[in-house]
N, C-alpha and C. Protein backbone atom coordinates (compact mmCIF):
# COMPACT_ATOMS: atom_id res chain seq x y z
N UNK A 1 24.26 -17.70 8.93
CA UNK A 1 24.56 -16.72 7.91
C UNK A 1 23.32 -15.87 7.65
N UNK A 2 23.37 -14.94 7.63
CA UNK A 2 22.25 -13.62 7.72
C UNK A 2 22.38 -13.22 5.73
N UNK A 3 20.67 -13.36 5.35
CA UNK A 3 21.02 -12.96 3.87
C UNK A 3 20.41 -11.85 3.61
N UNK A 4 20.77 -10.94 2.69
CA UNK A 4 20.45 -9.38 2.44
C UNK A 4 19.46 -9.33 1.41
N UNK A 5 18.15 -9.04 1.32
CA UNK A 5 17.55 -9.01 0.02
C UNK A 5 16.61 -7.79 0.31
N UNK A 6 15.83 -7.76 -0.75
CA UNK A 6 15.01 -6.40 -0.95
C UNK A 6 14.00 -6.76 -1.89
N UNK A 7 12.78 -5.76 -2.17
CA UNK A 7 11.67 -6.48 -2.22
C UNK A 7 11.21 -5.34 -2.67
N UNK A 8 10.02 -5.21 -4.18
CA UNK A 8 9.50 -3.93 -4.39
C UNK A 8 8.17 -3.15 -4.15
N UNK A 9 7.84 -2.21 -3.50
CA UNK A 9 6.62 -1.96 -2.88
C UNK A 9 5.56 -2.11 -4.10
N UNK A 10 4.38 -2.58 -3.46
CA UNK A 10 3.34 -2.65 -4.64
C UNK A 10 2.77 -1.64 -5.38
N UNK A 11 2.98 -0.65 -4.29
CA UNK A 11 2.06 0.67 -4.79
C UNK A 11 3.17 1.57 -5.61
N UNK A 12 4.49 1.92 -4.99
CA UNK A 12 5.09 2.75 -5.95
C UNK A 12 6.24 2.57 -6.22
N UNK A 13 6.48 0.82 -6.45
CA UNK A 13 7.92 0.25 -6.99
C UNK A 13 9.32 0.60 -6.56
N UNK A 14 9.39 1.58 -5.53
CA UNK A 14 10.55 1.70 -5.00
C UNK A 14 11.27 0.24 -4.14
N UNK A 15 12.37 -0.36 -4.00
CA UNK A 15 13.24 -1.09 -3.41
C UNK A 15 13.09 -0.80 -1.98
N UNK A 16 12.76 -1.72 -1.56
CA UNK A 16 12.73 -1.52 0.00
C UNK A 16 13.50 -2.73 0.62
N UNK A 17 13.94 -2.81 1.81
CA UNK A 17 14.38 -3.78 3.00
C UNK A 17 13.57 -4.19 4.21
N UNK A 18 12.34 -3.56 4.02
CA UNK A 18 11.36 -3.89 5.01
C UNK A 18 9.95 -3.03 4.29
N UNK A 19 8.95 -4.27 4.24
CA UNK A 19 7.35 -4.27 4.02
C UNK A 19 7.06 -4.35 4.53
N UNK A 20 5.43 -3.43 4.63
CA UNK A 20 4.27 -4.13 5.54
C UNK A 20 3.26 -4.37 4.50
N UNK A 21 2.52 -6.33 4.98
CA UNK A 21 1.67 -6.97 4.38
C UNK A 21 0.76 -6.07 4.40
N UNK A 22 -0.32 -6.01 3.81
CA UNK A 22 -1.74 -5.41 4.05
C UNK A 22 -2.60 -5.35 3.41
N UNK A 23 -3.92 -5.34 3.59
CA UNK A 23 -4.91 -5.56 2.92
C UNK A 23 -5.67 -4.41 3.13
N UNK A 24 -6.70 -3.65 2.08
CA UNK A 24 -7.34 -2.41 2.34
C UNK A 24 -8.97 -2.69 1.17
N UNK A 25 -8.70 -3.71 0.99
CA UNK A 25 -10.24 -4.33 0.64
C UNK A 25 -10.60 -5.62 1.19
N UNK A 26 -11.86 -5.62 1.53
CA UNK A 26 -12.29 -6.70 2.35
C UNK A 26 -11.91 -7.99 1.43
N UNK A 27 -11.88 -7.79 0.50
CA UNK A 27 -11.98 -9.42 -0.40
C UNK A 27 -10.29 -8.84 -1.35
N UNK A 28 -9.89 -8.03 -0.65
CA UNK A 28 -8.65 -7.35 -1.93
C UNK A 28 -7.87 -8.29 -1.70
N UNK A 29 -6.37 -8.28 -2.58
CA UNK A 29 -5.66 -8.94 -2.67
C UNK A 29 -4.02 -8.45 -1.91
N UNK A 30 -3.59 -9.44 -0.93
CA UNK A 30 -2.38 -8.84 0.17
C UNK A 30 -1.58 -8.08 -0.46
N UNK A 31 -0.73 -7.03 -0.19
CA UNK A 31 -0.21 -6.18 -0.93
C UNK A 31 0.96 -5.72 -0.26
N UNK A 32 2.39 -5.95 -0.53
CA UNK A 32 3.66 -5.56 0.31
C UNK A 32 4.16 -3.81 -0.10
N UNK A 33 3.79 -2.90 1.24
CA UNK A 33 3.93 -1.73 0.82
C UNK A 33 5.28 -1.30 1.81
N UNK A 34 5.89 -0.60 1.18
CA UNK A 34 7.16 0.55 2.15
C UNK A 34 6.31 1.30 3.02
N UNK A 35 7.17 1.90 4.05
CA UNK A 35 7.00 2.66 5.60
C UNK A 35 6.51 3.97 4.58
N UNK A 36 6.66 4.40 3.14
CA UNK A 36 6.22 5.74 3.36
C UNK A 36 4.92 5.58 2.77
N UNK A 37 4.70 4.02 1.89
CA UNK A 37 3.29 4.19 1.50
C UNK A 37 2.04 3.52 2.28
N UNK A 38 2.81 2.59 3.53
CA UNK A 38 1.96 2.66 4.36
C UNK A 38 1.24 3.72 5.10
N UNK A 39 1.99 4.80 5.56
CA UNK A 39 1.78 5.83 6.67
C UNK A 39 0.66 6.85 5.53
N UNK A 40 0.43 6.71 4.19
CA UNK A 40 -0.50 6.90 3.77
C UNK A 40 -2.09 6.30 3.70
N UNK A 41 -1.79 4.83 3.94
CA UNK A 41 -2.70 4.28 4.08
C UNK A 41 -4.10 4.66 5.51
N UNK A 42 -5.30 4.72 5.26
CA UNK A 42 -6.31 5.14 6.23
C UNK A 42 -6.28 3.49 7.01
N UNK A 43 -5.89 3.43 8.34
CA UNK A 43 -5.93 2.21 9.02
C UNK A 43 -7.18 2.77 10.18
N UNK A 44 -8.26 3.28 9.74
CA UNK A 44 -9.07 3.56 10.08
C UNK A 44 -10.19 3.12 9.46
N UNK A 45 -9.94 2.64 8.41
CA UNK A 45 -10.77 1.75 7.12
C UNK A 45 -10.71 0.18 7.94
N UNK A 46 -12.68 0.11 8.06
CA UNK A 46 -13.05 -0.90 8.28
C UNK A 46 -12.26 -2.44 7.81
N UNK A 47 -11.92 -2.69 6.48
CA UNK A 47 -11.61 -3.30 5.62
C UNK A 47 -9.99 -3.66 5.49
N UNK A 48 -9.60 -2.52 6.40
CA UNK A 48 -7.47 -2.56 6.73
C UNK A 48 -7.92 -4.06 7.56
N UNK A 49 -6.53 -4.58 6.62
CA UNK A 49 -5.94 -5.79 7.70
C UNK A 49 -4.43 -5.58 7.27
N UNK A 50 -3.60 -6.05 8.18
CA UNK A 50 -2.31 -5.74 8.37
C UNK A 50 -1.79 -7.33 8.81
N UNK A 51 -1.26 -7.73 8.19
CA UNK A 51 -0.66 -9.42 7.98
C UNK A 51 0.92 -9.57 8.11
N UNK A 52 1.51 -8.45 8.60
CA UNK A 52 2.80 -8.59 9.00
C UNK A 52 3.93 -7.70 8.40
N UNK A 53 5.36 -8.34 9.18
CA UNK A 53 6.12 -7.13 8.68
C UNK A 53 7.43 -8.46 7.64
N UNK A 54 8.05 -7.81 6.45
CA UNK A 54 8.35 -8.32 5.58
C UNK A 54 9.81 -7.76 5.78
N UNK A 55 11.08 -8.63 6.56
CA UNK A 55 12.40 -7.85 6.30
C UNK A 55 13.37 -8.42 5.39
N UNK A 56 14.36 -7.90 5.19
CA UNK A 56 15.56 -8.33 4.16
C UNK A 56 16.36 -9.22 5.12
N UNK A 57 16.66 -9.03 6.15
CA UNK A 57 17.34 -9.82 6.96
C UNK A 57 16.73 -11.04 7.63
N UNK A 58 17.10 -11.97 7.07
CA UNK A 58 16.97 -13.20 7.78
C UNK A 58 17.69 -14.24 8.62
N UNK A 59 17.27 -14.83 9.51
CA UNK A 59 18.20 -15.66 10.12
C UNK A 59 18.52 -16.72 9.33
C-alpha cells in the first residue's frame, strides 16, 4: 500500500510532496526545502551539503 503525505518547506511554508534535505552552514541545522527554494539556494557555497531527497510516496 503506497501512502500520500506532504511535508512543509522550511524556508517558505508552502506544502510540498517532495524535499530536498540540506544544509548551507557548516555547523547549520538540516533543513527540508521545495524544488523552488532550493534552485535558489548557492550550491556553490563551500558549506552546501545536500542529505537527500524527501518524497510523499512511500513503499
Amino acid at each position: 500500500m503506497t501512502r500520500i503525505r506532504t511535508k512543509t518547506c522550511d524556508r517558505c511554508q508552502q506544502l510540498s510532496d517532495v524535499l530536498y534535505r540540506v544544509r548551507v552552514e557548516r555547523d547549520g541545522a538540516w533543513q527540508f526545502v521545495c524544488d523552488r527554494c532550493w534552485q535558489t539556494i548557492d550550491r556553490t557555497n563551500l558549506d552546501y551539503s545536500y542529505g537527500g531527497t524527501w518524497k510523499a510516496r512511500k513503499r
